[in-house]
N, C-alpha and C. Protein backbone atom coordinates (compact mmCIF):
# COMPACT_ATOMS: atom_id res chain seq x y z
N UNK A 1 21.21 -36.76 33.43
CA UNK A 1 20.41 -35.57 33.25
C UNK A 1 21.17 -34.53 32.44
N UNK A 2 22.86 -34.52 32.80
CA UNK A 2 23.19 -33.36 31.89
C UNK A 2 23.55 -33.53 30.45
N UNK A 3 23.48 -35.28 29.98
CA UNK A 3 23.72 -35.46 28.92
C UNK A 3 22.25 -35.43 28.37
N UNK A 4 21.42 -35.39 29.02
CA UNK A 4 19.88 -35.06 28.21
C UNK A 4 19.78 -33.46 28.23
N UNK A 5 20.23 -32.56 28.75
CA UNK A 5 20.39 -31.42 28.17
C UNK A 5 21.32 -31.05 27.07
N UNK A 6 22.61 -31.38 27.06
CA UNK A 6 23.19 -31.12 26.30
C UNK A 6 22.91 -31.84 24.98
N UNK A 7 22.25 -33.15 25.10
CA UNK A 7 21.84 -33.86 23.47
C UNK A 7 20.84 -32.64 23.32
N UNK A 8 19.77 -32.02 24.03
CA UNK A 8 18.41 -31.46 23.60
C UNK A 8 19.60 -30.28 22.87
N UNK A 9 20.11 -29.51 23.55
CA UNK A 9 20.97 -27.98 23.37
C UNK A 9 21.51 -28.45 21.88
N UNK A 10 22.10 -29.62 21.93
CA UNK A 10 22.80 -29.92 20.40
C UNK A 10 22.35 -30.12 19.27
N UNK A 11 20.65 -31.13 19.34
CA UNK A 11 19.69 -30.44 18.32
C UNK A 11 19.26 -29.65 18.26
N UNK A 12 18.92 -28.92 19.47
CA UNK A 12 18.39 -27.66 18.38
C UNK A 12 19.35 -26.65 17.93
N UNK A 13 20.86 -26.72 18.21
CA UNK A 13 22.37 -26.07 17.19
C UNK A 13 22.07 -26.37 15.92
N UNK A 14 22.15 -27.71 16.06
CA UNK A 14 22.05 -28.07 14.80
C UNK A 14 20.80 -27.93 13.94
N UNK A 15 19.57 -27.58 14.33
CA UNK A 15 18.57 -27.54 13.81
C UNK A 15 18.61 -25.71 12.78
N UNK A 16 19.28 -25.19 14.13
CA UNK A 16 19.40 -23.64 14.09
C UNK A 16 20.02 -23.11 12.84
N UNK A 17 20.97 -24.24 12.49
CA UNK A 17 22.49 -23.88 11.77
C UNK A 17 21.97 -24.38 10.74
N UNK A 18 21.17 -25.33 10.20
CA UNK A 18 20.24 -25.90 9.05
C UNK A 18 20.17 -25.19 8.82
N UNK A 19 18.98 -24.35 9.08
CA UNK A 19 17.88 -22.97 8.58
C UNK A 19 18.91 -22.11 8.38
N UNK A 20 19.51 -21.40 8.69
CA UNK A 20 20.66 -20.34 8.58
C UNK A 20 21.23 -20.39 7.47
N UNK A 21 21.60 -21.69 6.40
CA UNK A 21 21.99 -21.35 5.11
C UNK A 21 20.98 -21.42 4.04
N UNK A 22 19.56 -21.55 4.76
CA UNK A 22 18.59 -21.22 3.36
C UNK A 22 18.42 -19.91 3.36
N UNK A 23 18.29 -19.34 2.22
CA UNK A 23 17.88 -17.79 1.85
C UNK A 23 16.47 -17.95 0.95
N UNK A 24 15.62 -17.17 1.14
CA UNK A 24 14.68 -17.38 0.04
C UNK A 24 14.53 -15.64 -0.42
N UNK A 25 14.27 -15.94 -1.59
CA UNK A 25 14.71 -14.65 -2.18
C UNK A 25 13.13 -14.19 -2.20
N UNK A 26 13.12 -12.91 -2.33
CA UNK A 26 11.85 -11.67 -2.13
C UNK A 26 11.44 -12.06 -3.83
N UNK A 27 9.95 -11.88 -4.24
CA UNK A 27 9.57 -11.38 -4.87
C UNK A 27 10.20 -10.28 -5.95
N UNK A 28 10.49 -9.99 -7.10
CA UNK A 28 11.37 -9.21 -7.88
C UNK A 28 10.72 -7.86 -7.47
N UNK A 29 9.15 -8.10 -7.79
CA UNK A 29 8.58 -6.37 -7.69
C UNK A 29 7.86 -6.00 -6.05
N UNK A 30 8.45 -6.94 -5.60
CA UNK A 30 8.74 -6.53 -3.86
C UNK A 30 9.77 -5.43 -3.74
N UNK A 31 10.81 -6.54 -4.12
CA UNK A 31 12.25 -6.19 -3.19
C UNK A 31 13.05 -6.35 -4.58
N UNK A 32 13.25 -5.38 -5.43
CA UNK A 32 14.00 -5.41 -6.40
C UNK A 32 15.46 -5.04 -5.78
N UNK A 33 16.57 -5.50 -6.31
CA UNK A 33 17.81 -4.73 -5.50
C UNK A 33 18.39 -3.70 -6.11
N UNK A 34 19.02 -2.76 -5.23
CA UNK A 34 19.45 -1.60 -5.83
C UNK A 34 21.00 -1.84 -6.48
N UNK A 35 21.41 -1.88 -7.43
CA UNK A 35 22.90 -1.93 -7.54
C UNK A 35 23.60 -1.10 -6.88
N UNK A 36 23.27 0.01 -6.06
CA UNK A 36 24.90 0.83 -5.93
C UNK A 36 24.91 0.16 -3.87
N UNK A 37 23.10 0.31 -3.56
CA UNK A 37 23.64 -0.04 -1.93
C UNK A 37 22.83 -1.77 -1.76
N UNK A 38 22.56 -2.59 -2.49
CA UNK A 38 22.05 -3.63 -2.24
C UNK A 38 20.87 -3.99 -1.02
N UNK A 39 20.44 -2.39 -1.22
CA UNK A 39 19.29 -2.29 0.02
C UNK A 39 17.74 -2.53 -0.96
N UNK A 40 16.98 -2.84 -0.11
CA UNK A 40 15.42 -3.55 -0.90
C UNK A 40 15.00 -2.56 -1.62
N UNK A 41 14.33 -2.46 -2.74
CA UNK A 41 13.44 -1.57 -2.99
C UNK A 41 11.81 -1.64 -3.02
N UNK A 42 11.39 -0.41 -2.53
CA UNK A 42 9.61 -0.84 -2.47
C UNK A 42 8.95 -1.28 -3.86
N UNK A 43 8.08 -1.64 -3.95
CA UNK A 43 7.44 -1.74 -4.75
C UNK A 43 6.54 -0.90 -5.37
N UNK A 44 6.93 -0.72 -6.61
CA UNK A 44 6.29 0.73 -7.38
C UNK A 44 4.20 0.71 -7.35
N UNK A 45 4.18 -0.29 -7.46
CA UNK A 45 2.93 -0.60 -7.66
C UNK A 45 2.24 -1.94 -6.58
N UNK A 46 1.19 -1.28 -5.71
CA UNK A 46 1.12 -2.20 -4.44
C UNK A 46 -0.49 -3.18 -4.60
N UNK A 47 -0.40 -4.04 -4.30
CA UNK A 47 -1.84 -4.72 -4.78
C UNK A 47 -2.52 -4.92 -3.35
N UNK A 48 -3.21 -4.44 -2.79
CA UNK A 48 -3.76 -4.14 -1.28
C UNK A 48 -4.31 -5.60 -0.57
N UNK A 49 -4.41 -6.22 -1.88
CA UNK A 49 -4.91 -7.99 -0.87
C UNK A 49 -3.58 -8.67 -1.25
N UNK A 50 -2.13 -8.26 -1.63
CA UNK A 50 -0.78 -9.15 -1.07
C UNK A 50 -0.35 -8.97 0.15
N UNK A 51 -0.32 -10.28 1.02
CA UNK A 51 0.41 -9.65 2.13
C UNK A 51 1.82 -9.60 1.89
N UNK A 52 2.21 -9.43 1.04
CA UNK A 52 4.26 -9.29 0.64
C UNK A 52 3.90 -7.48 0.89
N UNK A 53 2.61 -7.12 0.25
CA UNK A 53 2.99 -5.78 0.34
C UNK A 53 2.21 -4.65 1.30
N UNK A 54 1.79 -5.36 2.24
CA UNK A 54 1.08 -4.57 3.63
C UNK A 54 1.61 -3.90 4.06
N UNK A 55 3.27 -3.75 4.41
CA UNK A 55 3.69 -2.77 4.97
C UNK A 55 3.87 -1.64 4.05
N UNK A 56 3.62 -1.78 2.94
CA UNK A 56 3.74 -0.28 2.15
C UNK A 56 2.16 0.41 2.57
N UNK A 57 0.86 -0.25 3.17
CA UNK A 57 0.14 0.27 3.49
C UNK A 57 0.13 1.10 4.93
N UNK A 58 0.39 1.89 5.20
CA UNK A 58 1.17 2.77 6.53
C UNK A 58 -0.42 2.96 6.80
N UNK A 59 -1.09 2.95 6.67
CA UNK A 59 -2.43 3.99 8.15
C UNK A 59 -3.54 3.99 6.77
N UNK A 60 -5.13 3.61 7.50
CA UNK A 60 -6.25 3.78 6.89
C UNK A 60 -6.83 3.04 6.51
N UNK A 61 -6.47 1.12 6.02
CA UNK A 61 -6.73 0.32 5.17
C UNK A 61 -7.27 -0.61 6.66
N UNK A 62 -8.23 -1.30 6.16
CA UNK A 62 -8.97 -2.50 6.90
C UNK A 62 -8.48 -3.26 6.08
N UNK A 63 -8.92 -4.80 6.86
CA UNK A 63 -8.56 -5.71 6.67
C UNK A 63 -8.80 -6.57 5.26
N UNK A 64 -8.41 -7.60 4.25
CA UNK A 64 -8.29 -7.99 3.03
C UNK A 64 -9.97 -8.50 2.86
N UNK A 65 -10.86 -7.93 2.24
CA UNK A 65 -11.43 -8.86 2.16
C UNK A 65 -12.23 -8.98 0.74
N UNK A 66 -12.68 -10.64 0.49
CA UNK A 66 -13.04 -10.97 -0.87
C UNK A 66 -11.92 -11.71 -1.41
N UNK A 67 -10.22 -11.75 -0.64
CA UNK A 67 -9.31 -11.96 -1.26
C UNK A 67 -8.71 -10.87 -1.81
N UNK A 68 -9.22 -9.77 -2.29
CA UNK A 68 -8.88 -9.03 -3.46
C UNK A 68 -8.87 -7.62 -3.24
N UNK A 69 -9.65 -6.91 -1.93
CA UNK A 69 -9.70 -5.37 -1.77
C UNK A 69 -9.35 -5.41 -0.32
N UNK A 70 -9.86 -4.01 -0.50
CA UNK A 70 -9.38 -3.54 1.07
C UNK A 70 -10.53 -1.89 1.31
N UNK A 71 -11.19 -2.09 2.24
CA UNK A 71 -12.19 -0.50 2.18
C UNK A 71 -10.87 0.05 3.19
N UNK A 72 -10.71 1.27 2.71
CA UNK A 72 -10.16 2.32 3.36
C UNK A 72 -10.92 3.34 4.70
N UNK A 73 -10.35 4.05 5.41
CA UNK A 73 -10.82 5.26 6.22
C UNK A 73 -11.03 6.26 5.38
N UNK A 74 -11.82 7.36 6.09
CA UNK A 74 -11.49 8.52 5.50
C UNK A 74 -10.40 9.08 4.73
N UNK A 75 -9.27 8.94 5.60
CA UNK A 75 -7.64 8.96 5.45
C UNK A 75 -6.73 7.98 5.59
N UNK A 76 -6.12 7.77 4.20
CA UNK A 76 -5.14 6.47 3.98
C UNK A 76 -4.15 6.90 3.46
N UNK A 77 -2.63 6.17 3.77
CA UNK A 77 -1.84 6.48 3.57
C UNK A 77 -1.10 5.00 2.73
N UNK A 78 -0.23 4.96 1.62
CA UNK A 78 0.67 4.11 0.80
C UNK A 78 1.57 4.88 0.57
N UNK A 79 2.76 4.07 0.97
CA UNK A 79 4.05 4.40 0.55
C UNK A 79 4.66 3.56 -0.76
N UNK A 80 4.74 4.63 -1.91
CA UNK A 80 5.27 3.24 -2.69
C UNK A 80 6.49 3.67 -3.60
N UNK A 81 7.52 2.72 -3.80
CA UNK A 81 8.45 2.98 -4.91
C UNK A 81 8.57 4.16 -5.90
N UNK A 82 9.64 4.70 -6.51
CA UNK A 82 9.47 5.21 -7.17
C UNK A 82 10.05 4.76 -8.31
N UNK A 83 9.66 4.80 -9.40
CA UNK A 83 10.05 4.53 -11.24
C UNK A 83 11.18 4.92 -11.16
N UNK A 84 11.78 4.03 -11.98
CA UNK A 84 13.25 4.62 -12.28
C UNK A 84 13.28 6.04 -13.76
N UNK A 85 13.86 6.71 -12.84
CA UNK A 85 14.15 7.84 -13.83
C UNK A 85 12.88 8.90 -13.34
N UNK A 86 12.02 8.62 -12.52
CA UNK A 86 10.88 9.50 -11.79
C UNK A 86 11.47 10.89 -11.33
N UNK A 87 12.66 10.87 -11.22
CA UNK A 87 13.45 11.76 -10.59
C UNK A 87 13.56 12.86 -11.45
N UNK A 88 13.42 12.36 -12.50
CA UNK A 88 13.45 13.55 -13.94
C UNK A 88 12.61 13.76 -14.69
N UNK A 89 11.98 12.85 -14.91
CA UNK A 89 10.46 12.69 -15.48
C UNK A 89 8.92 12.75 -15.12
N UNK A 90 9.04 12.50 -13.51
CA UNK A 90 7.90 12.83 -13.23
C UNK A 90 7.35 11.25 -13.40
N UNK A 91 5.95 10.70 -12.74
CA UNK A 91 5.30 9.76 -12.61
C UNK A 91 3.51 9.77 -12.70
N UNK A 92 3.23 9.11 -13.11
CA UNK A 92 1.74 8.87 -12.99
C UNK A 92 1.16 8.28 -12.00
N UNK A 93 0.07 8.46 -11.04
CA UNK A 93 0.29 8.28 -9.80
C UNK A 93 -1.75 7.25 -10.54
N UNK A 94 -1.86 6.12 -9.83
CA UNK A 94 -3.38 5.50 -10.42
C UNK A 94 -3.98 4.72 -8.98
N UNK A 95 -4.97 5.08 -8.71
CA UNK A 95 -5.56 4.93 -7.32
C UNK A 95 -6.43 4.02 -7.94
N UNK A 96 -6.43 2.75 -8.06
CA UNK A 96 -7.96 1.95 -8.43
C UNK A 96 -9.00 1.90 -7.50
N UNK A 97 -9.70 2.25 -7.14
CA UNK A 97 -10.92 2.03 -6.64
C UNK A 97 -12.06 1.83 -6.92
N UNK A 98 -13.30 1.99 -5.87
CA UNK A 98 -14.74 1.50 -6.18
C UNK A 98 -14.93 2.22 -5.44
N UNK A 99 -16.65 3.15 -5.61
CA UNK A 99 -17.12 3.76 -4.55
C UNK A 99 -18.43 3.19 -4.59
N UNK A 100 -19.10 2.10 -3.35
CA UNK A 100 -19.54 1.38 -3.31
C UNK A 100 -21.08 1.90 -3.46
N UNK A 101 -22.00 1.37 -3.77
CA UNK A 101 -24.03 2.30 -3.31
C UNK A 101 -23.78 2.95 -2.23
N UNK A 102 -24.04 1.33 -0.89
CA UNK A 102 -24.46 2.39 0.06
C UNK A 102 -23.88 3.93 0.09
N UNK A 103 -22.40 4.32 -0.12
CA UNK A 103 -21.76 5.32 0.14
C UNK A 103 -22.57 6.25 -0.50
N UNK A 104 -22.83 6.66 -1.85
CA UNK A 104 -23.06 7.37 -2.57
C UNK A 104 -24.60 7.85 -2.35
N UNK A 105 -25.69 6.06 -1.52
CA UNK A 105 -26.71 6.47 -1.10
C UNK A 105 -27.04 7.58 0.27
N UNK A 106 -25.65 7.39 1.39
CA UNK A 106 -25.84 7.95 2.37
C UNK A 106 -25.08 9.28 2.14
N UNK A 107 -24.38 9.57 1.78
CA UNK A 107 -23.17 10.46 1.67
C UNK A 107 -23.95 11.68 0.00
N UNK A 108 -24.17 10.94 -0.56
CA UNK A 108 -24.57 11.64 -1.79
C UNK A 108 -23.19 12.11 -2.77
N UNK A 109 -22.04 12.09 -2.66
CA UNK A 109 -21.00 12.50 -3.34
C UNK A 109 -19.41 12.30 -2.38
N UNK A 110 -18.42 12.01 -2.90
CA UNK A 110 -17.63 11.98 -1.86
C UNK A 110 -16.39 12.50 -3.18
N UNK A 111 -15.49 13.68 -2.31
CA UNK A 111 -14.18 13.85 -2.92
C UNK A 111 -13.03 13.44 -2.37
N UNK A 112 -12.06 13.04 -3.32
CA UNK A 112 -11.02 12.27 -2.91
C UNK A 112 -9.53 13.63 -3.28
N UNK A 113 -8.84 13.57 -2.64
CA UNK A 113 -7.63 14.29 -3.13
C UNK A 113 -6.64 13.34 -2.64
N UNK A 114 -5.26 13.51 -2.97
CA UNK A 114 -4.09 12.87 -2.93
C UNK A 114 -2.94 14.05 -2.77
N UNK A 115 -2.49 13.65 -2.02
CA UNK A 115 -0.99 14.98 -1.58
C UNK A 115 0.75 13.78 -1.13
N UNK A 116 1.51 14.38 -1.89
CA UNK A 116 2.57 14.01 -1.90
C UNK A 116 3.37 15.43 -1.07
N UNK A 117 4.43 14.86 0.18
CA UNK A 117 5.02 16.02 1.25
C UNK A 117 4.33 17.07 1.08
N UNK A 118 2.87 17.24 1.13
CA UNK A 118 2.34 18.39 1.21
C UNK A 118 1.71 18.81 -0.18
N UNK A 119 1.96 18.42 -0.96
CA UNK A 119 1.88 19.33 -2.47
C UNK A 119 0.65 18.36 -2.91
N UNK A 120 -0.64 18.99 -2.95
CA UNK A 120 -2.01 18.44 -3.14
C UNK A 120 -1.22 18.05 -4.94
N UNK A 121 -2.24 17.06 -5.18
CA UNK A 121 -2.37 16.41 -6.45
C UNK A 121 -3.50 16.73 -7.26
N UNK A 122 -4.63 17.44 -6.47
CA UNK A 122 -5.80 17.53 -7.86
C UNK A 122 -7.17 16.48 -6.73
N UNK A 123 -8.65 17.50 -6.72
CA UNK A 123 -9.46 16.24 -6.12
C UNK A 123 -10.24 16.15 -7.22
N UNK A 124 -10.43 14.61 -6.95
CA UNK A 124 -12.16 14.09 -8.02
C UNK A 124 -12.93 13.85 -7.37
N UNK A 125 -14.20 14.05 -7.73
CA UNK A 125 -15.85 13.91 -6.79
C UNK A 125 -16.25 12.74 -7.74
N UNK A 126 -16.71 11.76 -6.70
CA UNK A 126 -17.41 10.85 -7.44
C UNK A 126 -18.93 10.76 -6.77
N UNK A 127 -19.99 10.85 -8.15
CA UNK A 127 -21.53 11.12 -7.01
C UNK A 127 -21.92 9.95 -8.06
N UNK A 128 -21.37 8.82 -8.29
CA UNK A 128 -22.22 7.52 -8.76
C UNK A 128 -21.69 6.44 -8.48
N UNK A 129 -22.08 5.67 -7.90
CA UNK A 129 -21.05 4.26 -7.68
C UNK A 129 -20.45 3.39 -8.50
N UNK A 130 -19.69 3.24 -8.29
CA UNK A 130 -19.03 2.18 -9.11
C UNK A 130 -17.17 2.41 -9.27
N UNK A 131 -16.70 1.06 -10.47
CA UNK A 131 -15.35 1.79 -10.27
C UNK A 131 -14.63 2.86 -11.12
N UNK A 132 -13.66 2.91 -10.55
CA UNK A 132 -12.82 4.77 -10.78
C UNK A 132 -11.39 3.79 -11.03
N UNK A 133 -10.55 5.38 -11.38
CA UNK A 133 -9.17 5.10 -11.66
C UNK A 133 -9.35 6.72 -11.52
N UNK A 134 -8.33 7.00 -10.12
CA UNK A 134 -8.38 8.26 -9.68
C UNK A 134 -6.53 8.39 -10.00
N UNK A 135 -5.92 8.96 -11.23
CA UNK A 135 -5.27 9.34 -11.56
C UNK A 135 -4.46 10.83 -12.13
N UNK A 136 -3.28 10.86 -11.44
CA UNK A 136 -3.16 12.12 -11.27
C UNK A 136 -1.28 12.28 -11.77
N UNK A 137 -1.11 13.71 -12.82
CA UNK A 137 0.46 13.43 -13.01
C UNK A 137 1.20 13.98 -12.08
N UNK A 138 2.39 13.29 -11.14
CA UNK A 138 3.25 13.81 -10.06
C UNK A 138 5.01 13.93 -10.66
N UNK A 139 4.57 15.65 -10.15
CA UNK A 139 5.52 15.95 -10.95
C UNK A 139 7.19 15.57 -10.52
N UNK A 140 7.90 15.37 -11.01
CA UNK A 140 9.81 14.45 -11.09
C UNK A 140 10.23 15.60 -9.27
N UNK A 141 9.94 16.59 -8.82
CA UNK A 141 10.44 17.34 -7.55
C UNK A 141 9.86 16.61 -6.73
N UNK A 142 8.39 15.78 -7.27
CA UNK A 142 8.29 15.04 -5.30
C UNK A 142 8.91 13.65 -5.84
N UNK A 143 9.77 12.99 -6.50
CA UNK A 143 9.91 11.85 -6.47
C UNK A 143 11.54 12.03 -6.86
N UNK A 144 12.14 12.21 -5.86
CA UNK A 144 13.53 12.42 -5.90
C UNK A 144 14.13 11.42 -5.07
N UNK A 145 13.52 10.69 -4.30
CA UNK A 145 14.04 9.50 -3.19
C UNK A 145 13.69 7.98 -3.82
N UNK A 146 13.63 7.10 -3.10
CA UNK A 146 13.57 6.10 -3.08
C UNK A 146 12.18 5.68 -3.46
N UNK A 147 11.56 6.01 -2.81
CA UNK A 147 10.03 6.30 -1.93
C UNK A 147 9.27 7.33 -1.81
N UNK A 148 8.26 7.32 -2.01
CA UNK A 148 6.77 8.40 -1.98
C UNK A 148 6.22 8.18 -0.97
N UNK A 149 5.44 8.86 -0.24
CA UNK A 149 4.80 8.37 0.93
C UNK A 149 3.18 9.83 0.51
N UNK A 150 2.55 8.88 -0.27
CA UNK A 150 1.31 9.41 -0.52
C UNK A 150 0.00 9.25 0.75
N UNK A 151 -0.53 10.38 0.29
CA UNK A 151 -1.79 10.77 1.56
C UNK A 151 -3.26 10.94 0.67
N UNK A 152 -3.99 9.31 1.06
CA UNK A 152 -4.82 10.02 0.19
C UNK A 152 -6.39 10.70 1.00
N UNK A 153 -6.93 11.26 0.67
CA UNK A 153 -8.34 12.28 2.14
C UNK A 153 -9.35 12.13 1.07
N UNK A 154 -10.62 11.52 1.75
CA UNK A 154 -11.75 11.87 1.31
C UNK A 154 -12.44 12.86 2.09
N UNK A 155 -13.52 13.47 1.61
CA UNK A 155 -14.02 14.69 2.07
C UNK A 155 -15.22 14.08 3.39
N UNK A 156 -15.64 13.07 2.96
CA UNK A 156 -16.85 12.20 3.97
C UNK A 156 -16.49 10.49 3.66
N UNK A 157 -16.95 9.93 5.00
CA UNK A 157 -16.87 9.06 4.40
C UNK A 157 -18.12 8.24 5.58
N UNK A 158 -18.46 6.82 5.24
CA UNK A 158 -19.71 6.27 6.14
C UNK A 158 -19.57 5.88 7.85
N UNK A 159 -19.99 6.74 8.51
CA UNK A 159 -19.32 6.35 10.30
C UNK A 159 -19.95 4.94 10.62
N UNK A 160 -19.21 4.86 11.71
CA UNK A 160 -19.35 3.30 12.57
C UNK A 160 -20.89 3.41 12.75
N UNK A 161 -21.64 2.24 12.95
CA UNK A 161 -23.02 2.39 13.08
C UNK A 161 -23.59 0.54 12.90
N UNK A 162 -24.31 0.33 13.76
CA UNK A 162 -24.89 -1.01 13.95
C UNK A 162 -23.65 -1.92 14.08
N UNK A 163 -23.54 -3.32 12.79
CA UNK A 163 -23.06 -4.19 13.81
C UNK A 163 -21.32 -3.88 12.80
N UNK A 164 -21.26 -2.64 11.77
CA UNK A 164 -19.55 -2.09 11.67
C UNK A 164 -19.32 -1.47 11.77
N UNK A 165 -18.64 -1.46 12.85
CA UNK A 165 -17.85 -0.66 13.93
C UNK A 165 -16.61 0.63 13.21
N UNK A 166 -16.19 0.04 11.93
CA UNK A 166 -15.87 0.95 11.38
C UNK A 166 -15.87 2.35 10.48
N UNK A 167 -14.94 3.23 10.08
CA UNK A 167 -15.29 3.98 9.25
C UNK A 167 -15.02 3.94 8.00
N UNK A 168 -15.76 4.15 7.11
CA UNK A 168 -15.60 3.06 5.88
C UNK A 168 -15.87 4.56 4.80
N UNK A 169 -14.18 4.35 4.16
CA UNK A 169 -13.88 5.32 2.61
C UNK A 169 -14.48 5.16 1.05
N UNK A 170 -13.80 4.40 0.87
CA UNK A 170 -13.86 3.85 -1.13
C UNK A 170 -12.85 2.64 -0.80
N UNK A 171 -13.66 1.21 -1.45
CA UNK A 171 -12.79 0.20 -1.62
C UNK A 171 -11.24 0.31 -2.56
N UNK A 172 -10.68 0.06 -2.37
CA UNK A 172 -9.12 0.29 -2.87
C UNK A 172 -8.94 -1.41 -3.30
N UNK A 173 -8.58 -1.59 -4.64
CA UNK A 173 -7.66 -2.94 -5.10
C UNK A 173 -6.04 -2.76 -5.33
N UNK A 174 -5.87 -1.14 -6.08
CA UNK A 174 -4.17 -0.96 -5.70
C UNK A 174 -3.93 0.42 -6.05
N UNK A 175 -2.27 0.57 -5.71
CA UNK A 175 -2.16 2.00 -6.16
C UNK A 175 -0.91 2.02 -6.43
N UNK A 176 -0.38 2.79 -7.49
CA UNK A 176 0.85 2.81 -8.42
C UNK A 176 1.16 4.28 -9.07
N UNK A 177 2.64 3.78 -8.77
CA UNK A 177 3.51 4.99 -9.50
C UNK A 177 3.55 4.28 -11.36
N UNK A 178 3.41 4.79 -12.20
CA UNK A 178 3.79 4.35 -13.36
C UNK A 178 4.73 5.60 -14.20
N UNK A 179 5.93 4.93 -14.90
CA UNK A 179 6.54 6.13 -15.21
C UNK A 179 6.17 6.53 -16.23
N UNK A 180 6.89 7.73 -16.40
CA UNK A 180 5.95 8.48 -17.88
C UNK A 180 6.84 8.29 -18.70
């Protein structure tokens, strides 16, 4: 009996110690590396149906669907990379979305704003459906770190009601820092 534990204990050592020298490397525009601390970097530009990059989606986003989008809450939040050299130059900040019929049929207009640590970005009203590129220039003082942690608020958005349960914003496909 104790040599049938200890054979079981010894494959799976050895099974353990296999796996332990594979590394698989991240995605480049995941996890780019930093030269000075070899710590990950986010990804400047996030595509909302990768799951490599869900955790840059912090609060607001439902679940992938179509493959390819994601409907938001009222209030959504992405954290994403910043451009190299953003620090001095400043960045272009590009929200792709869609603002779907029904919305525009029930709601009649919906405004979107975007705020970086507080410092609003500018809102757009969209009162026709279809898609947008809600883009806005952010100026080089909020992008002095690593990371942005953008907030984006619509003014209304469609409540839970019959058989979805959710509250449903503007479909989102991605959102990106681009440098200037």
């Amino acid at each position: 009996m104790r040599t049938g534990t200890a054979g079981t204990a010894a494959v799976i050592l050895a099974f353990l110690l296999a796996g332990c020298g594979r590394v698989e490397s991240p995605a480049p525009e995941v996890a780019a590396k930093q030269p000075d601390t070899g710590a990950a970097r986010l990804a400047t530009t996030v595509h909302v149906a990768d799951p490599k990059m869900a955790g840059q989606l912090v609060g607001g986003f439902h679940n992938v669907e179509n493959g390819s989008w994601r409907w938001t809450q009222r209030q959504f939040t992405v954290v994403l990379g910043t451009p190299a050299g953003a620090a001095k130059t400043g960045a272009t900040l590009e929200l792709h979305l869609t603002v779907p019929p029904p919305s525009i049929e029930k709601l009649g207009s919906l405004t979107l704003t975007a705020s970086i640590d507080g410092t609003d970005l500018g809102p757009e009203t969209y009162s026709k459906a279809g898609p947008y590129v809600y883009k806005r220039d952010v100026p080089a003082r909020l992008l002095a770190g690593d990371s942005a942690k953008l907030l984006f608020q619509l003014d209304k958005a469609l409540q839970p009601g019959g058989a979805d349960i959710r509250e449903l914003g503007v479909v989102v496909t991605s959102a990106g820092l681009e440098p200037k």
